[in-house]
Protein backbone atom coordinates (compact mmCIF):
# COMPACT_ATOMS: atom_id res chain seq x y z
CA UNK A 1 -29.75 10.75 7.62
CA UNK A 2 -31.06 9.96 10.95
CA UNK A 3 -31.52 10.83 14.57
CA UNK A 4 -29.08 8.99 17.05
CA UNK A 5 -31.36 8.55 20.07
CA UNK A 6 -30.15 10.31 23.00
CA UNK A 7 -32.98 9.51 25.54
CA UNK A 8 -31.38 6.07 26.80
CA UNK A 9 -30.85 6.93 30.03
CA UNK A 10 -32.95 3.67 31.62
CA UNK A 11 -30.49 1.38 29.13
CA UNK A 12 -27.57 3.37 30.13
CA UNK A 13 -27.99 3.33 33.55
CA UNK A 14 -25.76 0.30 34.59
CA UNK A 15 -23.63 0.44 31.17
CA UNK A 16 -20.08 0.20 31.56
CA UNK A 17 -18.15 3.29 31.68
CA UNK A 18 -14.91 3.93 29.96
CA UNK A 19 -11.62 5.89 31.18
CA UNK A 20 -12.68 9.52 32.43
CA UNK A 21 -11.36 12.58 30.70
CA UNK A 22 -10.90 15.40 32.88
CA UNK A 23 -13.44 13.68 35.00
CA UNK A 24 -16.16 13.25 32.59
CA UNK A 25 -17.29 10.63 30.32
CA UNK A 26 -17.55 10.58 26.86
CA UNK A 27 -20.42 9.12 25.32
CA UNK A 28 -20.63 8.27 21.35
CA UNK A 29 -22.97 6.81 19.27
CA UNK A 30 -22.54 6.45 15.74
CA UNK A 31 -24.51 6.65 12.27
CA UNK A 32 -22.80 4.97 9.27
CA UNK A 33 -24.31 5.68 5.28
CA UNK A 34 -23.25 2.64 3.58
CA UNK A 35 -23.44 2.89 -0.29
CA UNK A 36 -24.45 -0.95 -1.26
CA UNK A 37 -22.91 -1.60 -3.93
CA UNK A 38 -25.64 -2.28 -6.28
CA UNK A 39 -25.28 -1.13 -10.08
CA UNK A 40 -28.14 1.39 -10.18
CA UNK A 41 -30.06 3.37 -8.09
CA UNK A 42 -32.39 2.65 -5.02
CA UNK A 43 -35.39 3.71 -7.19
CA UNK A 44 -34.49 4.24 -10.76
CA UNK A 45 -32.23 2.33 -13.34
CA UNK A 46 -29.36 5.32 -13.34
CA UNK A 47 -26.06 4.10 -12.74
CA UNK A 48 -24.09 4.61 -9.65
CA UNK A 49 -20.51 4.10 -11.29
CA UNK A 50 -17.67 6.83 -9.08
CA UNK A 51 -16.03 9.01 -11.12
CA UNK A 52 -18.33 10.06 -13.93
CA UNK A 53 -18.86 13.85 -15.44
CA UNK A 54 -21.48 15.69 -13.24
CA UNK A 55 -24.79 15.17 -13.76
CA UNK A 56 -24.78 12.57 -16.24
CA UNK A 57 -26.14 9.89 -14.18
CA UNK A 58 -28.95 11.41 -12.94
CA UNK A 59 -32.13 10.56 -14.56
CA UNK A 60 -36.01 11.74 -14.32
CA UNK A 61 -36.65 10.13 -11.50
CA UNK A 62 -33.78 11.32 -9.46
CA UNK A 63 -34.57 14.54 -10.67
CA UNK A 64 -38.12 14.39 -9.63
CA UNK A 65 -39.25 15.49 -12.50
CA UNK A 66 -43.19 15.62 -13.06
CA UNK A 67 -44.80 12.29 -13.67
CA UNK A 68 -42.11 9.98 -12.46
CA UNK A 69 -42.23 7.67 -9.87
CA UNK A 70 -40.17 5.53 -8.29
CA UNK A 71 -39.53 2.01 -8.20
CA UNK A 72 -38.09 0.30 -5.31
CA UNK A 73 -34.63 -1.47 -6.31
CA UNK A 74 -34.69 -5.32 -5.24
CA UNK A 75 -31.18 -5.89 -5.13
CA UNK A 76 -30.59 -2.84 -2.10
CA UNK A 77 -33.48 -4.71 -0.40
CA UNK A 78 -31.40 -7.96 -0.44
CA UNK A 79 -28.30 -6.17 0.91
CA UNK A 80 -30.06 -5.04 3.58
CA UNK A 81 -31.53 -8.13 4.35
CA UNK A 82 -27.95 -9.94 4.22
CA UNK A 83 -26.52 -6.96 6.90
CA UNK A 84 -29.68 -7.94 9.01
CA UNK A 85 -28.63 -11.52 9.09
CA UNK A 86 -24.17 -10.47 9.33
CA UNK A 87 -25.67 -9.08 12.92
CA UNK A 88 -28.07 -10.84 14.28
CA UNK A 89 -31.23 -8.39 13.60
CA UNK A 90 -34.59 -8.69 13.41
CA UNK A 91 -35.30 -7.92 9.90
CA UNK A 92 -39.02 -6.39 10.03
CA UNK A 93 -41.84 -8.62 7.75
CA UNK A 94 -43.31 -5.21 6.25
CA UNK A 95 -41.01 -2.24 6.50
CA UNK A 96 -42.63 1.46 5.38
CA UNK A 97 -40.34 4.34 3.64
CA UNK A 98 -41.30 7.97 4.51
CA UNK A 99 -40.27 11.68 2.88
CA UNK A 100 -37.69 13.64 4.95
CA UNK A 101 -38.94 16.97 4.37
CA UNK A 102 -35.59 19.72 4.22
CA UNK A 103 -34.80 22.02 1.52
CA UNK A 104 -31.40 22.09 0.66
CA UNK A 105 -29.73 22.92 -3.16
CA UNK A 106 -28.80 19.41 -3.52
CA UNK A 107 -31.70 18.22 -3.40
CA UNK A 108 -33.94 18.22 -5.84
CA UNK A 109 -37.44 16.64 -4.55
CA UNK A 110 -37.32 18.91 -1.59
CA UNK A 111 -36.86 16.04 0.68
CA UNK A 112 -34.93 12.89 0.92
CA UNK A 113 -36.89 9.13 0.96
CA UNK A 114 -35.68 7.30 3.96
CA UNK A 115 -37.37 5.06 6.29
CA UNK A 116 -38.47 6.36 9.71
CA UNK A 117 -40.94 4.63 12.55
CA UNK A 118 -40.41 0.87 10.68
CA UNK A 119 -37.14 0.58 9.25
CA UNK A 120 -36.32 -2.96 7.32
CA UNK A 121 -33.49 -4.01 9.97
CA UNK A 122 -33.48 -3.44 13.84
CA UNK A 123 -31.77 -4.27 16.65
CA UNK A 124 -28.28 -6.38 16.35
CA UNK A 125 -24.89 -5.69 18.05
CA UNK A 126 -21.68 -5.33 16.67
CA UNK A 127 -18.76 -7.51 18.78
CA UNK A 128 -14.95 -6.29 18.50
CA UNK A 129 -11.74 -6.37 20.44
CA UNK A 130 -10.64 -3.31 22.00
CA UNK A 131 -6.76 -3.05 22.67
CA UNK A 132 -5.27 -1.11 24.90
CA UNK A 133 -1.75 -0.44 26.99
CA UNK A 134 1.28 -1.76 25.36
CA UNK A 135 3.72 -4.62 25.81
CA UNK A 136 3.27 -6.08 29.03
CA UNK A 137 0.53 -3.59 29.72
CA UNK A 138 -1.22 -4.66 26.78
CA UNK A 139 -5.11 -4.94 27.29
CA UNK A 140 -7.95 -6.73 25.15
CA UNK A 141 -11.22 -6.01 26.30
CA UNK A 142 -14.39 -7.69 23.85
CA UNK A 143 -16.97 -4.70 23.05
CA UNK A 144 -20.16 -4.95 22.16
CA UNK A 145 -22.02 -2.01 20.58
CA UNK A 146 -25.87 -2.08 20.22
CA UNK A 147 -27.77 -1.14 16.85
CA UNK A 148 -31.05 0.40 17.10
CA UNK A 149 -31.72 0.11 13.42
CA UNK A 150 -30.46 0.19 10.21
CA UNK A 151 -32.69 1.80 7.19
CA UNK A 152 -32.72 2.31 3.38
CA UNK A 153 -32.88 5.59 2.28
CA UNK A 154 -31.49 7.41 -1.08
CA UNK A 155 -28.49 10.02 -0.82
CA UNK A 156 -28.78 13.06 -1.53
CA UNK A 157 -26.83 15.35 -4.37
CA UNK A 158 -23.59 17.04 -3.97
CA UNK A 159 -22.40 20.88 -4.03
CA UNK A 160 -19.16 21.93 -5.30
CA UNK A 161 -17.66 24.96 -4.23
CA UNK A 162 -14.87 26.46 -6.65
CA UNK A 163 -13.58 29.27 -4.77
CA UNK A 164 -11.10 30.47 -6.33
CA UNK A 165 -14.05 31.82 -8.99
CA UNK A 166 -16.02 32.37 -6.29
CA UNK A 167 -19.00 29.82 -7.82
CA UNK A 168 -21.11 26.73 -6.13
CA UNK A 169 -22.86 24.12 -8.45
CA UNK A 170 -24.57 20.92 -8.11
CA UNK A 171 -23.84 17.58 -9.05
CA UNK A 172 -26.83 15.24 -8.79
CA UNK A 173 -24.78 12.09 -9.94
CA UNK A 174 -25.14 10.97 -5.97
CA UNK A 175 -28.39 11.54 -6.08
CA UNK A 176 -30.66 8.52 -5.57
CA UNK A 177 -27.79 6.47 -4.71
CA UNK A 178 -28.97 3.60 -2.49
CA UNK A 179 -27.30 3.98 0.98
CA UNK A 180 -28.10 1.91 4.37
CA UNK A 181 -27.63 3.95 7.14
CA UNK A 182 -26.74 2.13 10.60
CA UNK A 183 -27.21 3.50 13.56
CA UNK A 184 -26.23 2.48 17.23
CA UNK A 185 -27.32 3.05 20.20
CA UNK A 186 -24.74 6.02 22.14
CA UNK A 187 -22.56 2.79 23.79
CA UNK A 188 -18.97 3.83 23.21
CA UNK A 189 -16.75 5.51 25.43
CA UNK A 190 -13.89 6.73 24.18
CA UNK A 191 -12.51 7.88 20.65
CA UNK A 192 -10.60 4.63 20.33
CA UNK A 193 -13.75 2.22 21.11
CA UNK A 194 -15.94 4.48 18.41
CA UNK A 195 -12.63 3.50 15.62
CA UNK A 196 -12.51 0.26 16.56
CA UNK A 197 -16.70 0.01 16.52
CA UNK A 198 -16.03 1.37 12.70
CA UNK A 199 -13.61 -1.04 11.59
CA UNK A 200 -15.59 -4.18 12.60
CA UNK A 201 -18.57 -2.97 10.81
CA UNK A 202 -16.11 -1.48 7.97
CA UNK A 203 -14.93 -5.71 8.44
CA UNK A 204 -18.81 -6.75 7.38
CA UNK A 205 -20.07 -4.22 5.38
CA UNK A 206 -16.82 -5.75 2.79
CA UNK A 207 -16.70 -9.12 4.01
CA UNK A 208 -20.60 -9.85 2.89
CA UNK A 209 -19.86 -7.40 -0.11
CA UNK A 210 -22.94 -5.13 0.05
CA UNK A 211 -20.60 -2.51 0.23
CA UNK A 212 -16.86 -1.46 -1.27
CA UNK A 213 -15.81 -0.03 2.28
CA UNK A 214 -14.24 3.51 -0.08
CA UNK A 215 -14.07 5.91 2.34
CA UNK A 216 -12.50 8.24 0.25
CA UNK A 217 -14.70 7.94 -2.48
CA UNK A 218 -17.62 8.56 0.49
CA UNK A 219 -18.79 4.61 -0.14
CA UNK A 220 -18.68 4.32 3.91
CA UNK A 221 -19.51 7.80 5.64
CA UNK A 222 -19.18 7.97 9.28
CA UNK A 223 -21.08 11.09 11.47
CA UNK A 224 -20.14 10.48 15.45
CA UNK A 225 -22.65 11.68 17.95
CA UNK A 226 -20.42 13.40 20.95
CA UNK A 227 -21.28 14.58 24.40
CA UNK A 228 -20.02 14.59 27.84
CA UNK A 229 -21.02 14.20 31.45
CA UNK A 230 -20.02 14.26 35.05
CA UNK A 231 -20.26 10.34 35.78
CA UNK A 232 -24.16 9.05 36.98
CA UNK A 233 -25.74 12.38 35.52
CA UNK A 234 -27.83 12.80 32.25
CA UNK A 235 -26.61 12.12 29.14
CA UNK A 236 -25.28 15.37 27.29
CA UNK A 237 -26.40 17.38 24.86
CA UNK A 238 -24.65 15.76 21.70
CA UNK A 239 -22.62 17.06 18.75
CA UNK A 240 -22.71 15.38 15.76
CA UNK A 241 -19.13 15.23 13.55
CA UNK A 242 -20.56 14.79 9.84
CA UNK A 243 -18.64 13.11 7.31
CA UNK A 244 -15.12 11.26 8.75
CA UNK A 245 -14.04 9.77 6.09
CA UNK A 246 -10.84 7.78 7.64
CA UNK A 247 -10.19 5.85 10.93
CA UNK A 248 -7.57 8.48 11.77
CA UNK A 249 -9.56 11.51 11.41
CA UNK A 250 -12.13 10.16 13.00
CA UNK A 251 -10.17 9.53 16.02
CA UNK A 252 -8.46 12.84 15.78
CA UNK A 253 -11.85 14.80 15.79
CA UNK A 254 -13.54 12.94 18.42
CA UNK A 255 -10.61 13.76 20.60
CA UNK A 256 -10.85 17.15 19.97
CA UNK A 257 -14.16 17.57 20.02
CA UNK A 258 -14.48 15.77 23.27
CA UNK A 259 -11.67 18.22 24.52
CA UNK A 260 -13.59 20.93 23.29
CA UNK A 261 -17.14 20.71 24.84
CA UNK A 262 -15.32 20.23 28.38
CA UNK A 263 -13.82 23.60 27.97
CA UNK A 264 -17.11 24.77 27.10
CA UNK A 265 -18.51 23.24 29.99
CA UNK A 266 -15.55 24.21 32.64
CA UNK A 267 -15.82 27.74 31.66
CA UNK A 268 -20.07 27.66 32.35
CA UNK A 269 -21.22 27.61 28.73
CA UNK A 270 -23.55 25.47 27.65
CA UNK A 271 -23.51 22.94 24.62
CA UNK A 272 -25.45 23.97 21.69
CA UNK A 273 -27.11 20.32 19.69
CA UNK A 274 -24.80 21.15 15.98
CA UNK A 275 -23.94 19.38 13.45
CA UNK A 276 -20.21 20.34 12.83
CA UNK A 277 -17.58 19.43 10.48
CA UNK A 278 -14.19 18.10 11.07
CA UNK A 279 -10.93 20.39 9.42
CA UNK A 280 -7.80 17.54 9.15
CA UNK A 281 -5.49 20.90 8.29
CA UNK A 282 -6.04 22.59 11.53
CA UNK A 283 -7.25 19.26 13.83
CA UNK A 284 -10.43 21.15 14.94
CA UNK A 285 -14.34 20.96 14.38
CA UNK A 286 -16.46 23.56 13.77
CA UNK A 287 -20.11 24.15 13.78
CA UNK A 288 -22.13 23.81 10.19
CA UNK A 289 -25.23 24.63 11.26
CA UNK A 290 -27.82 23.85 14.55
CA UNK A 291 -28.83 20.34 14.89
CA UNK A 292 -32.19 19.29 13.79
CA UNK A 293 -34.36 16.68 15.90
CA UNK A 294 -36.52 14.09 14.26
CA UNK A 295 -39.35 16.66 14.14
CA UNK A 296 -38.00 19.28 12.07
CA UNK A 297 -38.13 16.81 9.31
CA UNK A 298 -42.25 16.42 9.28
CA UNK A 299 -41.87 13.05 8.52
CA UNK A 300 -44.50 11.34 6.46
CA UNK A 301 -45.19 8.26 4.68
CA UNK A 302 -44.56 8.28 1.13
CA UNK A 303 -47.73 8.12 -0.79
CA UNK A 304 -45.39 6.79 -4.15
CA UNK A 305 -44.24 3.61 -2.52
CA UNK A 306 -45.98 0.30 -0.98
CA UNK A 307 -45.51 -0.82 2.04
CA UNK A 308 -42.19 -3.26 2.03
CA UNK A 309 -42.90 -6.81 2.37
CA UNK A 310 -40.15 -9.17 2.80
CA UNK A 311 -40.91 -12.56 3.60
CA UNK A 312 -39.16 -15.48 5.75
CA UNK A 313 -38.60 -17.38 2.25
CA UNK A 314 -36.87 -14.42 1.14
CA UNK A 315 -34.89 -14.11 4.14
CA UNK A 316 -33.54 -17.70 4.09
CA UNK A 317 -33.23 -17.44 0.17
CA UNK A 318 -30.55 -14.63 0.95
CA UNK A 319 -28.98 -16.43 3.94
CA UNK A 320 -28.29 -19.59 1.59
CA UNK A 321 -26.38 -17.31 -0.82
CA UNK A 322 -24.11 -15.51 1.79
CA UNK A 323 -20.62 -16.27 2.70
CA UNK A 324 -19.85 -17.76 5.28
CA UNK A 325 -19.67 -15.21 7.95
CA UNK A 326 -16.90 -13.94 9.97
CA UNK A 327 -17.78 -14.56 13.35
CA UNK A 328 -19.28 -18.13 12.50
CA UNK A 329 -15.59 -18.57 10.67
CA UNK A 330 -14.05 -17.46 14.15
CA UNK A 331 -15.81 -20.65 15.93
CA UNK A 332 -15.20 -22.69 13.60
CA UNK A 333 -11.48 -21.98 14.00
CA UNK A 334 -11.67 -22.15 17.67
CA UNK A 335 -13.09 -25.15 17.15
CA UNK A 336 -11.55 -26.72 14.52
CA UNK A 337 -7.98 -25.08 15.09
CA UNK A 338 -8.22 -24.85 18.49
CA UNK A 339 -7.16 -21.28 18.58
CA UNK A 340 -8.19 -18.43 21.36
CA UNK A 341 -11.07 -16.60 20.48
CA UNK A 342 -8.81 -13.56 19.92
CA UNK A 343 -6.56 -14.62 17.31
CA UNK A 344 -9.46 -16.20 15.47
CA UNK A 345 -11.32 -12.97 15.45
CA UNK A 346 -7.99 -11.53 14.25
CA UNK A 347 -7.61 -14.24 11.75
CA UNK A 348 -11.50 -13.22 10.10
CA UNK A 349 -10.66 -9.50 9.99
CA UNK A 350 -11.22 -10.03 5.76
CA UNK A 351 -11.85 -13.22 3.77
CA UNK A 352 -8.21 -12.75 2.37
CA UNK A 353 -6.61 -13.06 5.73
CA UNK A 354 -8.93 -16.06 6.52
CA UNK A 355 -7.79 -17.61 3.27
CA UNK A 356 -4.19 -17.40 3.72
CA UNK A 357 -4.35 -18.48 7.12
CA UNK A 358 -6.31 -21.61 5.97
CA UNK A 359 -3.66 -22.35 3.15
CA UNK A 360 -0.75 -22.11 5.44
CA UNK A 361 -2.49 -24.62 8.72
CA UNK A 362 -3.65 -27.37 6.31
CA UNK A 363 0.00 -26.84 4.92
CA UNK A 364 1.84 -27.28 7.97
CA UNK A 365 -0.44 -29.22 10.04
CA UNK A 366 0.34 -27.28 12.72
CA UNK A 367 -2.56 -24.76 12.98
CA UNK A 368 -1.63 -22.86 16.31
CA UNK A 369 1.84 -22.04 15.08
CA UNK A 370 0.74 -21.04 11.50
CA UNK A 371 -1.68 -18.27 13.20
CA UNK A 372 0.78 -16.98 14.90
CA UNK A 373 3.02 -16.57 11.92
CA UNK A 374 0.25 -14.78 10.25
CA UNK A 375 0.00 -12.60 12.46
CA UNK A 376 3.42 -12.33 13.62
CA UNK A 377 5.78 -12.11 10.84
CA UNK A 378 3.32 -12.03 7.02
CA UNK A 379 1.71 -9.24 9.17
CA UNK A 380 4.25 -7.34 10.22
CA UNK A 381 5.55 -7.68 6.16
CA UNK A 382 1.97 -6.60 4.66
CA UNK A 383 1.82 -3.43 7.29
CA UNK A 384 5.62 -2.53 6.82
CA UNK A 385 5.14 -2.57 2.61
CA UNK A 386 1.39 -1.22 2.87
CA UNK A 387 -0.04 -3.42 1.05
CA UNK A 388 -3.01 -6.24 1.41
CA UNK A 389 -2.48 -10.00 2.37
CA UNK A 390 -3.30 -10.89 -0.97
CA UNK A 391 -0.71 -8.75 -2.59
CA UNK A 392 1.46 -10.69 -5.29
CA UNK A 393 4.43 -9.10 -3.27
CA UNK A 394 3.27 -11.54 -0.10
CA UNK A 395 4.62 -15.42 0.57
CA UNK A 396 2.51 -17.93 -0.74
CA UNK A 397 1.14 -19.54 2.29
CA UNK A 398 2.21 -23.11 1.03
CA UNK A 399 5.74 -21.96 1.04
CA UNK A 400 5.31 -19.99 4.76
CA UNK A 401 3.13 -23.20 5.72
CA UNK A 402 6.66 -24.98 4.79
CA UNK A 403 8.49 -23.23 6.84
CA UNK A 404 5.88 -23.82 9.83
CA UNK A 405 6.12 -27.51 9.34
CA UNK A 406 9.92 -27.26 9.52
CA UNK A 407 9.76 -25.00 12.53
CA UNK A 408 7.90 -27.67 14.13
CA UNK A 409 10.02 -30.75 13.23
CA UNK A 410 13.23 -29.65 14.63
CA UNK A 411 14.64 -29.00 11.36
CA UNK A 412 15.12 -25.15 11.84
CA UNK A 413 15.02 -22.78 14.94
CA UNK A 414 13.03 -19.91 15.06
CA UNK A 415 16.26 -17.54 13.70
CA UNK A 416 16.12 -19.75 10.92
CA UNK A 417 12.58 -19.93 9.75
CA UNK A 418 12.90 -15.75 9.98
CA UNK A 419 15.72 -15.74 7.42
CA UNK A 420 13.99 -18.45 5.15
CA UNK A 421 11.04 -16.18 5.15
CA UNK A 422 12.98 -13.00 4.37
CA UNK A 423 14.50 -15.04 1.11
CA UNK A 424 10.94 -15.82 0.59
CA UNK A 425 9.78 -11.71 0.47
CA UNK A 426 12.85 -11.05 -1.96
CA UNK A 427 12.73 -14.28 -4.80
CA UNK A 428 10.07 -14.68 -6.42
CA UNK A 429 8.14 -18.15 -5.71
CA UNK A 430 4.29 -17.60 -6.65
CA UNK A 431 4.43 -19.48 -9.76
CA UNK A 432 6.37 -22.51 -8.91
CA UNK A 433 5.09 -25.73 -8.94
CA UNK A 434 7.41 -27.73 -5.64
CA UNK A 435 7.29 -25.10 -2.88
CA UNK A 436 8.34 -27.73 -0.64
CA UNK A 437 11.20 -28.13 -2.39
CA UNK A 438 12.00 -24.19 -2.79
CA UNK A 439 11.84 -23.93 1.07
CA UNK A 440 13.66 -26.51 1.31
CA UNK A 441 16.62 -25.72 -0.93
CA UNK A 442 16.50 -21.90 0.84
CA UNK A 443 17.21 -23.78 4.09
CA UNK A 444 20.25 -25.90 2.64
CA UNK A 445 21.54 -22.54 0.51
CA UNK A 446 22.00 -20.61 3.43
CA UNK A 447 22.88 -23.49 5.76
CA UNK A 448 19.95 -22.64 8.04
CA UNK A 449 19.29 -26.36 9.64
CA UNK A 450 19.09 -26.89 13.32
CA UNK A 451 22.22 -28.49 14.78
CA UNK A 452 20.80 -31.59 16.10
CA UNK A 453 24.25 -33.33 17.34
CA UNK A 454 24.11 -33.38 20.82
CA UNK A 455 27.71 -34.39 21.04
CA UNK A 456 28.71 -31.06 19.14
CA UNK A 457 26.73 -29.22 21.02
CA UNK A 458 27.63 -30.24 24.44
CA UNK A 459 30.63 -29.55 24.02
CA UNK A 460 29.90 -25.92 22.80
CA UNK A 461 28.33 -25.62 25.80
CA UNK A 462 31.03 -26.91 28.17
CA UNK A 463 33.21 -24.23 26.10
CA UNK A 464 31.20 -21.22 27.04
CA UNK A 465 30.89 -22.22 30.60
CA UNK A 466 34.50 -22.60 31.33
CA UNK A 467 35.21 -18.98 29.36
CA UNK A 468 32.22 -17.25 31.23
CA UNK A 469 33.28 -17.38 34.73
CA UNK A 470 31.73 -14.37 35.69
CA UNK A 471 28.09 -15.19 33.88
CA UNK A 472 28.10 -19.09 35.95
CA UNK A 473 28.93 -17.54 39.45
CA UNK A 474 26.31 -14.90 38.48
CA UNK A 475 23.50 -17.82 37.50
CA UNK A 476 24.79 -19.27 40.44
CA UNK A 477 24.15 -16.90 42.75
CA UNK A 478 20.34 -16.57 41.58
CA UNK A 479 20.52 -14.09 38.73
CA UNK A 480 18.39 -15.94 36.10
CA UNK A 481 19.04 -13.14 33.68
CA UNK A 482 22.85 -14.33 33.72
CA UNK A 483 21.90 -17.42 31.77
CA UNK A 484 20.71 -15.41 29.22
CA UNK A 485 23.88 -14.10 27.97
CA UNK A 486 25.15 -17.69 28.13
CA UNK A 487 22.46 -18.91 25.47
CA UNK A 488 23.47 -15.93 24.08
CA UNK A 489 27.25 -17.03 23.84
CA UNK A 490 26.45 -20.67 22.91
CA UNK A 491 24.15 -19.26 20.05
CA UNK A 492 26.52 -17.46 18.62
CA UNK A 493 28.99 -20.47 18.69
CA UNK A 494 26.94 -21.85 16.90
CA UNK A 495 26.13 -19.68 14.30
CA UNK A 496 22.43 -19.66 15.35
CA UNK A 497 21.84 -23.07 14.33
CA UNK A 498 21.14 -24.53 17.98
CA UNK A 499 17.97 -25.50 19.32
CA UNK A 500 17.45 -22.92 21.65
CA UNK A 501 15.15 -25.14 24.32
CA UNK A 502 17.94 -27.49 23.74
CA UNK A 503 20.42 -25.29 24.60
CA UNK A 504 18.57 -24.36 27.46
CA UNK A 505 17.97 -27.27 29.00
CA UNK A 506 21.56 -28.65 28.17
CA UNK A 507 23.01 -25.36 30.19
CA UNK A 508 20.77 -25.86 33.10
CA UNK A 509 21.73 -29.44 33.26
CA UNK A 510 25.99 -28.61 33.22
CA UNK A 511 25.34 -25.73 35.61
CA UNK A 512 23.56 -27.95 38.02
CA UNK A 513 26.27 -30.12 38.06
């Protein structure tokens, strides 16, 4: 648990700002607890496994129990080290861990090890798209958000409250679970920038799998810092929402609290620093308790743990383990694939996606065309059933790459390839051997190959421009739209099987005439 800074007004000064809300700007920074997804504890050998009875995986040492000490846990080191690297930070030679000093019941040392003035990774920015506007007033606008650090520290217990016996206890499975907490500098400006901030990093976190991304089980924690201000003045005094634990209800409180502390500030009140908690039933935040500052904490070095050292051989030991990463798989596709830098970033959003896309351009051949079918018509299919790319339920890519490479022979229209992939969502493919040959006896079964005899066609076309009189004189006149209903005719004529271009230019050519 850390301290957003709130103090940048030189770096802010200059800093884009984002649509005004009643006149004043929102400002959001953001502090993310990360569980890495080690198998035991940041100092002690307990296990971190969800789901077990309380307080059975809390040993001595998380317990602080006289005579223990703790022992630093290499494997959360090397997450953190990998994150560094996923962003671009400076990951700090010799790094020190300190005691945050609060009492609370869930916490059984009486304060919580974290790092504080040298944390193991700083600095970094996180890069995203930011859409906005729909249709034809669709925007995308490329973020960046600024880290100011990222730290180890071990999490604290947890209290359950069973009200309806009117009892609290405390489960100290949590505690000593190894967390990274990431924390940017207050660059966001509007609830929708501060979700899609958390879904790139939510994108890394999993990608480089030092974390499972569980929001529900409380694997990926988000607390927003929120305040507001009349454009060019000081930044204001912040509210921090503890605890969202989904991209909607993050959004949701944001809103409201944003709504909130301009009311406040309208009606002369001022904004008390709080830490306050977000209620999904009633779509309002409330205050938990004042906000501590940095201070409060007494911050100190902790006497039971070195200095720690991470060398550059270390560092490029990790690197030559990880993955590659996802923006370095988003050139590469520009480059290779020659795609925009949009639909490549869209393309990396998880390895699975990546994967599939891969499978289906080396398939087809034509790599442009299969990206938009991934993210056109598989993705439309995944978000419709609500389920993952690499669901069983989903087309193999060979068989959609298939269909690409048909698209782009001439063989079948665009109708077409839609109602070969619709067989392919309902029949069951994934463990057949000739996929080529599936496709292709899906296209012949439902008779779904392009008419490509120009004879036949012409004169389909000469047959809907003598019976649509009306839609010619139209066209004639200068109504473009009027041709539309004529492709429209001659489609249907031919039972969808024309090539629509073909038609196109075959209409323009008679009605020139």
């Amino acid at each position: 648990m850390s301290e957003t800074v709130n103090t940048f007004e030189a770096q802010q000064q200059g800093r884009p700002t984002g649509p005004l809300v009643h006149g004043y700007e929102v400002i959001i920074g953001f502090e993310t607890h990360a569980q890495l997804s080690t198998l035991s504890k940041i100092f002690s050998r307990a296990s971190i496994a969800f789901g077990a009875e309380p307080n059975t995986q809390a040993c001595a040492v998380d317990l602080a129990l006289p005579g223990t000490l703790p022992v630093m846990n290499k494997g959360a080191v090397e997450r953190a080290i990998q994150f560094g690297l996923a962003i671009g930070s400076h990951i700090a030679p010799r790094s020190v861990f300190a005691r945050k000093n609060y009492f609370y019941p869930d916490l059984p040392k009486g304060y919580q090890i974290s790092q504080f003035e040298i944390p193991v990774v700083q600095g970094g920015a996180v890069e995203f798209f930011l859409e906005t506007g729909k249709g034809a007033d669709l925007i995308r606008e490329k973020k960046t958000v600024r880290l100011v650090r990222a730290h180890l520290e071990e999490d604290a217990g947890k209290s359950l409250h069973e009200d309806f016996i009117g009892q609290s206890g405390i489960d100290l499975n949590r505690a000593g679970t190894p967390l990274l907490e990431i924390v940017t500098e207050p660059d966001m400006r509007s609830s929708a920038e501060a979700v899609a901030y958390a879904k790139e990093l939510h994108k890394i976190v999993t990608w480089i799998g030092i974390c499972d991304g569980n929001m529900q089980e409380g694997s990926f924690r988000c607390d927003a810092n929120v305040s507001v201000r009349k454009p060019g003045q000081p930044l204001g005094t912040r509210r921090e929402i503890k605890n969202l634990n989904s991209f909607k209800f993050m959004q949701q409180a944001i809103d409201y609290e944003v709504r909130w502390q301009i009311e406040q500030i309208e009606d002369g009140l001022e904004i008390q620093q709080a830490t306050v908690l977000f209620n999904p039933d009633t779509g309002e935040t409330r205050a938990m308790r004042t906000k501590e500052d940095a201070a409060d904490y007494r911050y100190f070095p902790d006497p039971d743990l070195p200095p720690l050292c991470i060398s550059e051989q270390w560092i490029e030991t990790v690197r030559g383990q990880m993955a590659e990463l996802p923006r370095n798989m988003a050139a590469r596709f520009q480059a290779d694939y020659g795609l925009s830098e949009y639909d490549a970033t869209q393309l990396t959003q998880s390895q699975s996606i990546a994967k599939y896309f891969e499978s289906t351009a080396k398939t087809s051949g034509q790599p442009k065309l299969a990206a938009n079918w991934v993210l056109g018509e598989v993705s439309a299919f995944t978000n419709k059933q609500g389920i993952s790319i690499d669901d069983p339920e989903v087309p193999n890519p060979i068989a959609v790459g298939e269909i690409v490479k048909r698209i782009a022979s001439g063989e079948i229209n665009g109708g077409g390839a839609k109602t070969a992939f619709q067989a392919l969502c309902t029949e069951r493919h994934n463990d057949i051997s000739d996929l080529a040959g599936f496709v292709e006896k899906i296209i012949i079964d439902r008779d779904l190959k392009q008419m490509n005899d120009t004879g036949a066609l012409e004169a389909i076309v000469v047959q809907v421009i003598e019976a649509n009189a009306k839609n010619v004189a139209e066209f004639k006149a200068g109504n473009e739209k009027a041709l539309n209903g004529l492709v429209g005719q001659i489609m249907k004529a031919s039972k969808g099987k024309a090539n629509p271009q073909q038609v196109n230019d075959l209409l323009r050519s008679k009605l020139a005439d």
